[in-house]
Protein backbone atom coordinates (compact mmCIF):
# COMPACT_ATOMS: atom_id res chain seq x y z
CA UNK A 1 -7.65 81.91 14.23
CA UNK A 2 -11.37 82.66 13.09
CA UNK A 3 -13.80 84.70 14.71
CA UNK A 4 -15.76 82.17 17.33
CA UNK A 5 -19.78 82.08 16.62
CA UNK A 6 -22.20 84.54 18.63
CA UNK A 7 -20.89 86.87 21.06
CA UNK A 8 -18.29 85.24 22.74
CA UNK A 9 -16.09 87.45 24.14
CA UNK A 10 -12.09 87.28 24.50
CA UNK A 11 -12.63 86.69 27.93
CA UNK A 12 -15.15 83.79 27.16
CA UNK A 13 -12.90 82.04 24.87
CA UNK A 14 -9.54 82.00 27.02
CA UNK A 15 -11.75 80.44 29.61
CA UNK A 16 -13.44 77.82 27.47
CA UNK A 17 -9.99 76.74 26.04
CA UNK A 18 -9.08 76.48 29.75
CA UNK A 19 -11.51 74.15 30.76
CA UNK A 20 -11.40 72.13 27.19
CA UNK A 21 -8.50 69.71 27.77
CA UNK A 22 -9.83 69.20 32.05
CA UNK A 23 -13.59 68.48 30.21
CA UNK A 24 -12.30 65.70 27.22
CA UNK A 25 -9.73 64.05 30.14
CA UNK A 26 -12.78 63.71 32.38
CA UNK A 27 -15.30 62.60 29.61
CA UNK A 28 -13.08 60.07 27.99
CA UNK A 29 -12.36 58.34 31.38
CA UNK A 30 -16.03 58.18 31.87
CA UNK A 31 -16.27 56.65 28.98
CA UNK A 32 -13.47 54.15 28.79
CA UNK A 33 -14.80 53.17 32.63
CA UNK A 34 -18.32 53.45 31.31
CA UNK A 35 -17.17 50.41 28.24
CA UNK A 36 -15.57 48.32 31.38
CA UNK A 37 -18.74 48.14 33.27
CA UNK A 38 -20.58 47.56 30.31
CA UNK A 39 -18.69 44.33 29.05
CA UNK A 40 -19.22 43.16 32.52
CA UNK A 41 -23.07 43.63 32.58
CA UNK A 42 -25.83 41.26 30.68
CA UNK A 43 -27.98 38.36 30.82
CA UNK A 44 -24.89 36.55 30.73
CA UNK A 45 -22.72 38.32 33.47
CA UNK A 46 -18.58 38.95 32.73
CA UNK A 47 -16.54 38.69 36.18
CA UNK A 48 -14.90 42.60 35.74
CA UNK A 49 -11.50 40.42 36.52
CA UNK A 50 -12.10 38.11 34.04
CA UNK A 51 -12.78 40.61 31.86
CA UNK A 52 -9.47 42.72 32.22
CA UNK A 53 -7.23 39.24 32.31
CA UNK A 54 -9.08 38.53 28.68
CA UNK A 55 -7.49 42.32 27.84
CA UNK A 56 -3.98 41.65 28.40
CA UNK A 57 -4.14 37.99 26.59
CA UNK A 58 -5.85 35.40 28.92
CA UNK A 59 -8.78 33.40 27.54
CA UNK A 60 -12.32 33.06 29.49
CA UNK A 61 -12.79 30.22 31.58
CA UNK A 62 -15.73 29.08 28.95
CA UNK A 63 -15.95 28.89 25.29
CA UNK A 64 -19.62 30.48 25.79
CA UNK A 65 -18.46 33.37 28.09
CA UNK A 66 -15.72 33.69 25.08
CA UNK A 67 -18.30 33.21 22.60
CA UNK A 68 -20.81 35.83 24.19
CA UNK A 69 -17.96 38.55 24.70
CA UNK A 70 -16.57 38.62 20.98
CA UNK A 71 -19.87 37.61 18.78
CA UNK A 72 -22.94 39.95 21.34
CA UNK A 73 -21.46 42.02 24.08
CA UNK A 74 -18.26 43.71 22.35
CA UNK A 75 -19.78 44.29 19.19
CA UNK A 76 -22.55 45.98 20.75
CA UNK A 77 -20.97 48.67 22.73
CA UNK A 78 -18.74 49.28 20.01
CA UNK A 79 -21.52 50.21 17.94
CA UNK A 80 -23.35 52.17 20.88
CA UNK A 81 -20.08 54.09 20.79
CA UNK A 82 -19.88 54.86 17.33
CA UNK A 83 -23.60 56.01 16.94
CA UNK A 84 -23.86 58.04 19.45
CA UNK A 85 -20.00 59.43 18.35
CA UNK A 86 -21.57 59.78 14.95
CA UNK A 87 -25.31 61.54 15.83
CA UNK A 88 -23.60 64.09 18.17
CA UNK A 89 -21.53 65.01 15.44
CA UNK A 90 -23.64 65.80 12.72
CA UNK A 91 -25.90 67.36 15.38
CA UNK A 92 -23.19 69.83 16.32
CA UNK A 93 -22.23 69.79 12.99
CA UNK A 94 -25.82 70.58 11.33
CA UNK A 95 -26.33 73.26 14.05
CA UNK A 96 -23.52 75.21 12.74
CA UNK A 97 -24.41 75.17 9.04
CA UNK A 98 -27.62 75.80 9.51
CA UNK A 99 -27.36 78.19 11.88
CA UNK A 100 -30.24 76.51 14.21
CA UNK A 101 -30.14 75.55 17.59
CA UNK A 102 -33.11 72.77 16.90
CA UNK A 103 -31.35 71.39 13.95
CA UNK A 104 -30.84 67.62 14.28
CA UNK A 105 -29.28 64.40 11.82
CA UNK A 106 -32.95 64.35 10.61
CA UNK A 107 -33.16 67.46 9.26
CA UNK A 108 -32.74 66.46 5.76
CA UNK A 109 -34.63 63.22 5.85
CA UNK A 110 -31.63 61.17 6.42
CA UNK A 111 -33.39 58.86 9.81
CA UNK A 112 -36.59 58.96 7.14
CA UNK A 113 -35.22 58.18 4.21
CA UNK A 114 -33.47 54.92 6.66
CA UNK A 115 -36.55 54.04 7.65
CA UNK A 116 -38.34 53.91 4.23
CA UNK A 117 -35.87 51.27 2.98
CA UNK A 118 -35.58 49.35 6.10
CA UNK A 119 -39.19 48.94 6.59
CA UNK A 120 -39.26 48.05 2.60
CA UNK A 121 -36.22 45.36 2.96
CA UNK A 122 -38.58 43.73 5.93
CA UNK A 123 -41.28 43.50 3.95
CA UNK A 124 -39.74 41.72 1.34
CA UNK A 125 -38.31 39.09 4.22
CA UNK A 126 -34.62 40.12 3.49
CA UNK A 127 -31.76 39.20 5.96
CA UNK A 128 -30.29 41.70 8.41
CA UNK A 129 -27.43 42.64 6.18
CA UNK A 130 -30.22 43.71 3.59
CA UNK A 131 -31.90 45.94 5.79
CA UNK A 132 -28.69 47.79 7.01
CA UNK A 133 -27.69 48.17 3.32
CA UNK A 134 -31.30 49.10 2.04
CA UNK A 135 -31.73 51.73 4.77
CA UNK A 136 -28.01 52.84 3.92
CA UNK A 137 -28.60 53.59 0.68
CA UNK A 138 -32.11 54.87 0.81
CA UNK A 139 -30.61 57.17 3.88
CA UNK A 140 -27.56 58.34 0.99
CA UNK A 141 -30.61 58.51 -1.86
CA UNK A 142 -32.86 61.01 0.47
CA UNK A 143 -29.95 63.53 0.70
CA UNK A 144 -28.96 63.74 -2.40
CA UNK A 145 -32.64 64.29 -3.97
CA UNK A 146 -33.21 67.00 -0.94
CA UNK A 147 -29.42 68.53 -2.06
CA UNK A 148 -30.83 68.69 -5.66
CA UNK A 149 -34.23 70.27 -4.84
CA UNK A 150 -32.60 72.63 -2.55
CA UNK A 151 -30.01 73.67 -5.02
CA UNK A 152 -32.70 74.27 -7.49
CA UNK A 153 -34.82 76.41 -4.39
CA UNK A 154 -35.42 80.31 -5.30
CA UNK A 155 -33.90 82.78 -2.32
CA UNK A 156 -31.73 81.41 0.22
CA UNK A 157 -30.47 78.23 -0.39
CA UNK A 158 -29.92 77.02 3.30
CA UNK A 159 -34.00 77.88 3.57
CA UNK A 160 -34.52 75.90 0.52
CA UNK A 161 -31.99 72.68 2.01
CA UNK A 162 -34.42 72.47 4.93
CA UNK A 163 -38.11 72.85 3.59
CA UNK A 164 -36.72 70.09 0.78
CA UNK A 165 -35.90 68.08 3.76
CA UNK A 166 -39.55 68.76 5.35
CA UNK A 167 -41.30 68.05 2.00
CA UNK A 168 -38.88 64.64 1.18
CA UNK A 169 -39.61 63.75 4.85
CA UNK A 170 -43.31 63.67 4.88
CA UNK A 171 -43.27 61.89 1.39
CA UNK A 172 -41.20 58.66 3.41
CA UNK A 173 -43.85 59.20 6.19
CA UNK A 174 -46.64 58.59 3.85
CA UNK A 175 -44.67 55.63 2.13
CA UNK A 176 -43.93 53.95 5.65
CA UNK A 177 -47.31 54.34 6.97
CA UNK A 178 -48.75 52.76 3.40
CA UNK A 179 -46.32 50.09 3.84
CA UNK A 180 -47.13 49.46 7.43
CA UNK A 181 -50.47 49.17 6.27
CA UNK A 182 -49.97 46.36 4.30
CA UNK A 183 -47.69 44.86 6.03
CA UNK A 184 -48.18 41.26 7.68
CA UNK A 185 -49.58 42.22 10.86
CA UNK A 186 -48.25 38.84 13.23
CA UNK A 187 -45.05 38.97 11.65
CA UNK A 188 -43.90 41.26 9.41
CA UNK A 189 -45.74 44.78 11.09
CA UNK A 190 -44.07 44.29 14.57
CA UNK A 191 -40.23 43.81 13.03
CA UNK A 192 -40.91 47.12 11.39
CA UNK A 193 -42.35 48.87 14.32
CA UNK A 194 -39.58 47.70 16.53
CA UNK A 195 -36.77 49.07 13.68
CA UNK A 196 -38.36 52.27 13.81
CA UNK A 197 -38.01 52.70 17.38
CA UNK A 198 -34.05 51.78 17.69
CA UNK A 199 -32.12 49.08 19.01
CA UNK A 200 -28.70 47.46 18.97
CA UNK A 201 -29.68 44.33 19.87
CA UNK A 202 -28.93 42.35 17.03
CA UNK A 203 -25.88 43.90 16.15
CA UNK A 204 -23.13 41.70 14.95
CA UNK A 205 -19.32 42.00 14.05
CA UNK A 206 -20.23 42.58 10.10
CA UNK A 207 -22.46 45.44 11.04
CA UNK A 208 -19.22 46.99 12.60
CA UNK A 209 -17.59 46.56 9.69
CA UNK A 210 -20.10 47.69 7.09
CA UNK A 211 -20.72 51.36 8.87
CA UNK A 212 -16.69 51.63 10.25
CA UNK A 213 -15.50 52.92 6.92
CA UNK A 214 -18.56 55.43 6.20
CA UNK A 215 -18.36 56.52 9.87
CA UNK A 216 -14.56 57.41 9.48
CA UNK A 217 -14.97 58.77 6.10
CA UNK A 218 -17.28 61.23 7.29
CA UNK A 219 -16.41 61.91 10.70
CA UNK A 220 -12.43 62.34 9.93
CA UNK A 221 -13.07 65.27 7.57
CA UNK A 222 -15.58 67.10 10.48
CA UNK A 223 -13.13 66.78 12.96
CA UNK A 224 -10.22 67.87 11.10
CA UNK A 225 -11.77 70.92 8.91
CA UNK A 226 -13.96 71.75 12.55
CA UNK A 227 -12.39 75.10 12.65
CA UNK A 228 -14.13 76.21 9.33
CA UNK A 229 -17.54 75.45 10.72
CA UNK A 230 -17.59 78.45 12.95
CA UNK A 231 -16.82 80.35 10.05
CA UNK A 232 -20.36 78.99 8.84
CA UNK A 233 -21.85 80.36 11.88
CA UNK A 234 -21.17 83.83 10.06
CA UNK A 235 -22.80 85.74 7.71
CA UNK A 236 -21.50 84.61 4.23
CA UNK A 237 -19.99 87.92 3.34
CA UNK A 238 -18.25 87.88 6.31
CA UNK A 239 -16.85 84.17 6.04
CA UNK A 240 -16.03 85.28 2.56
CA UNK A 241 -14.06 88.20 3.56
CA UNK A 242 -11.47 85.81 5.52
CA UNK A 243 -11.33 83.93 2.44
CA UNK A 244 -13.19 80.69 2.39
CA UNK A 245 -15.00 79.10 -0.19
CA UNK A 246 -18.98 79.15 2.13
CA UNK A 247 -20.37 77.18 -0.74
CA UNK A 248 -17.65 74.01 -0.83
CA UNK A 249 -17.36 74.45 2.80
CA UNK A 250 -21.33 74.11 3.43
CA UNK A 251 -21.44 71.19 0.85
CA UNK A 252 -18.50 69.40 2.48
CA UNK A 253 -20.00 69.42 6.50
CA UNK A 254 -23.34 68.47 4.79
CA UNK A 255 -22.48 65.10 2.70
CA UNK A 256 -20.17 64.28 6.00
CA UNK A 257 -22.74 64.40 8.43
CA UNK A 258 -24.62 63.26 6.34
CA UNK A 259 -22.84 59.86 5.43
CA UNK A 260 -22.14 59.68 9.57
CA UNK A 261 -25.80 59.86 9.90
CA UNK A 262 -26.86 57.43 7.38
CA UNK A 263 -24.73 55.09 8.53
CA UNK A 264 -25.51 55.41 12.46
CA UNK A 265 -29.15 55.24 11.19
CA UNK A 266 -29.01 51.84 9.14
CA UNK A 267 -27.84 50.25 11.92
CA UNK A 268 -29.38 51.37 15.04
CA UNK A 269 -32.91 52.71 13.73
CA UNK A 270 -34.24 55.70 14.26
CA UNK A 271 -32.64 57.18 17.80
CA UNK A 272 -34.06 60.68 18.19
CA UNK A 273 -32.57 63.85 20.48
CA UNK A 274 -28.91 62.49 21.00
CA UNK A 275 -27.81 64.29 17.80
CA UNK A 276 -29.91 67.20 19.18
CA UNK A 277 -29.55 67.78 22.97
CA UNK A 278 -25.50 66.44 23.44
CA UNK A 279 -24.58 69.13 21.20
CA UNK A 280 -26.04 71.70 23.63
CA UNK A 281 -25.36 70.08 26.65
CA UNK A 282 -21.04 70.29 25.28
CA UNK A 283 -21.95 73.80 24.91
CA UNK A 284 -22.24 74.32 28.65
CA UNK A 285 -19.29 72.48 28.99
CA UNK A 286 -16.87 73.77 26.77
CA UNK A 287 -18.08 77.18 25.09
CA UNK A 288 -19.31 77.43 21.02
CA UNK A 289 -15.80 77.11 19.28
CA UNK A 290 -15.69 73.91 17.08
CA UNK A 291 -12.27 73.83 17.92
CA UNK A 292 -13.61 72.13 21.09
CA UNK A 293 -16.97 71.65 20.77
CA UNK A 294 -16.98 68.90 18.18
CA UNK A 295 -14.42 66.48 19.79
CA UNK A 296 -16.25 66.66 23.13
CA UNK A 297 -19.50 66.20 21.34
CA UNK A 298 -18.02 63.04 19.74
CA UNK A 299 -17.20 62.04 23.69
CA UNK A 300 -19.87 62.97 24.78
CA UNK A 301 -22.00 61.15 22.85
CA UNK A 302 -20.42 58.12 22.70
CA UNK A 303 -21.12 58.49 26.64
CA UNK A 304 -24.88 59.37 26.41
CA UNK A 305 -25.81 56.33 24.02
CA UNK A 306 -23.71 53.47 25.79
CA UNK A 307 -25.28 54.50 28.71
CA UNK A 308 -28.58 54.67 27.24
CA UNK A 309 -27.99 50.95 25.69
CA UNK A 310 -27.19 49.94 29.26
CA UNK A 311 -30.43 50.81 30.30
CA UNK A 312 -31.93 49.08 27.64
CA UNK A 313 -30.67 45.89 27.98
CA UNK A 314 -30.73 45.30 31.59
CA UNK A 315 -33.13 47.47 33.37
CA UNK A 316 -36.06 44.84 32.31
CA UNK A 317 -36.42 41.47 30.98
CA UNK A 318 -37.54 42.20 27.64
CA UNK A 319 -35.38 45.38 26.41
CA UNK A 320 -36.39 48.90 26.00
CA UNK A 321 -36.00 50.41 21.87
CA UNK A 322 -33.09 53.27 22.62
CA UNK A 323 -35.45 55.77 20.45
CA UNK A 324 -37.74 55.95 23.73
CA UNK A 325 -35.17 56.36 25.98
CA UNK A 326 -33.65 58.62 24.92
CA UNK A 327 -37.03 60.89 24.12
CA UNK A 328 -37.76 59.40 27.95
CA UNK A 329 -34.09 61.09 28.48
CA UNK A 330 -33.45 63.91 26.30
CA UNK A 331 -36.72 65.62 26.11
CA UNK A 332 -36.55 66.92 30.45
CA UNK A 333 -33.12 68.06 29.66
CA UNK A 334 -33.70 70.34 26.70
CA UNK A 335 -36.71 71.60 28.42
CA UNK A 336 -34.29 72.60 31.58
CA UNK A 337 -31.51 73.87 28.77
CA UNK A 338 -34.33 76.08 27.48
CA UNK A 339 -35.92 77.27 30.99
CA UNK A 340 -32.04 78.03 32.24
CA UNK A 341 -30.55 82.01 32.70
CA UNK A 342 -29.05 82.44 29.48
CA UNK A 343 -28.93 82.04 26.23
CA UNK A 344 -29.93 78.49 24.16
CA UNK A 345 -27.75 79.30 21.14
């Protein structure tokens, strides 16, 4: 078993492992109540009974209520799920490798390099398949140019990973703002602002299907090879001493979360602090050992953002973009993380 992160002591662990399998029971009933209620709730209400008879094999009473359940309301809170499963992954996941309690999906352009070939496929009118796939692989084409540059870097090449991602960053906020700038303002400008905020509202069964496969590919290797990122909490001669390969390691938790986050991104827009503060908040829960951490993050943040979309959609008439909800959200409770006795990280 490797050494946990920080200064966790034996005493620490035994009683995080104890509370570990009580905290993920308690979380994913939340959470499979939380779906319930949410298939239920809309402009277009579900009876809950209704709802659990169409479960176990009985149609709606209306093709419209069956219409509205399979082609808006499911999709959607599947997706809410697997974003917010996705950005508190690569959160937790980035915090590790980078050994940085702030670190975030964003820190290596990923959400900008999204939003530079969204906003690009909406100003060249494209459908909504277009824009998922043009901020997918602009998302995929940011990391890989930051990898390069920060392979290239002089001194420490985790350093060098996240001022390329700073540098790469800025250069898609300069290309967005120019393109905003030229953009149609009564029809064209407001699509693009909207994007750039974050929403699920138009989310449809193909979207599901277009990010299911990147999702799994990348979150399937985090959660099964989560052990070695504590190791990359360590030094690197000390991770090297208990014989693992830092480098591959690094490389492999980077293009994962990565992928996860490009593909939460392309969909959803730019959602800010989920992949940031759920992390954290699972560390009060269940300790620092990515043994635990990273499948109650996944939980956990499947929790937070289908909440969050719940809000959205029903607190108003006209809905809410997630991305300022969840600042609206996330932004008090890292300010009381950081204020709390004890340490952040």
């Amino acid at each position: 078993m490797p050494r946990l992160p920080g200064d966790m002591t034996d005493r620490a662990r035994c009683s995080a492992s104890r509370v570990f399998p009580g905290t993920a029971l308690i979380l994913g009933i939340l959470l499979i109540a939380a779906v319930l209620v949410s298939l239920s709730l809309g402009r277009y209400p579900i009876p809950l009974a209704g709802l659990v008879a169409r479960i176990f094999g009985t149609p709606f009473e209306s093709p419209r209520m069956e219409a509205v359940f399979f082609n808006v309301r499911a999709p959607r809170i599947i997706m809410a799920c697997l974003v917010g499963a996705s950005l508190a992954a690569a959160g937790a996941s980035y915090q590790g490798v980078f050994q940085n309690p702030l670190a975030a999906p964003d820190i290596l352009g990923a959400s900008s390099g999204a939003a530079t070939g969204a906003t690009l496929a909406i100003l060249l009118r494209l459908s909504g398949y277009f824009i998922t796939a043009f901020a997918f692989c602009a998302s995929l084409a940011t990391i890989a140019l930051v990898m390069f540059i920060g392979g290239r870097a002089r001194g420490r090449k985790i350093v060098g990973l996240i001022f390329a991602g700073l540098m790469i960053s800025s250069l898609h906020s300069a290309v967005n703002s120019f393109m905003k700038l030229v953009a149609d303002p009564n029809n064209v400008l407001p699509e693009i602002v909207y994007w750039l905020m974050g929403s699920l509202a138009k989310t449809k069964p193909g979207d599901i299907r277009f990010v299911v496969i990147p999702m799994a590919l990348g979150m399937a290797p985090l959660f099964v090879f989560r052990w070695r990122i504590n190791l990359l909490t360590l030094s690197e001669e000390e991770a090297q001493s208990m014989g693992v390969n830092v480098r591959g390691t690094r490389a492999l938790v980077i293009v994962c979360s990565t992928l996860v986050t490009a593909a939460a991104v392309s969909v959803s827009g730019i959602i800010g602090w989920a992949g940031l503060v759920i992390p954290h908040l699972t560390r009060r829960l269940v300790g620092n050992n990515y043994q635990e951490l990273m499948p109650v993050s996944m939980i956990f943040g499947a929790l937070f953002l289908l909440l969050i979309d719940n809000v959205s959609r029903n607190l108003f008439a006209t809905e809410i973009p997630l991305g300022i909800l969840t600042a609206l959200v996330g932004a008090p409770f890292f300010l009381w993380l950081i204020t709390r006795k004890g340490e952040l990280w």
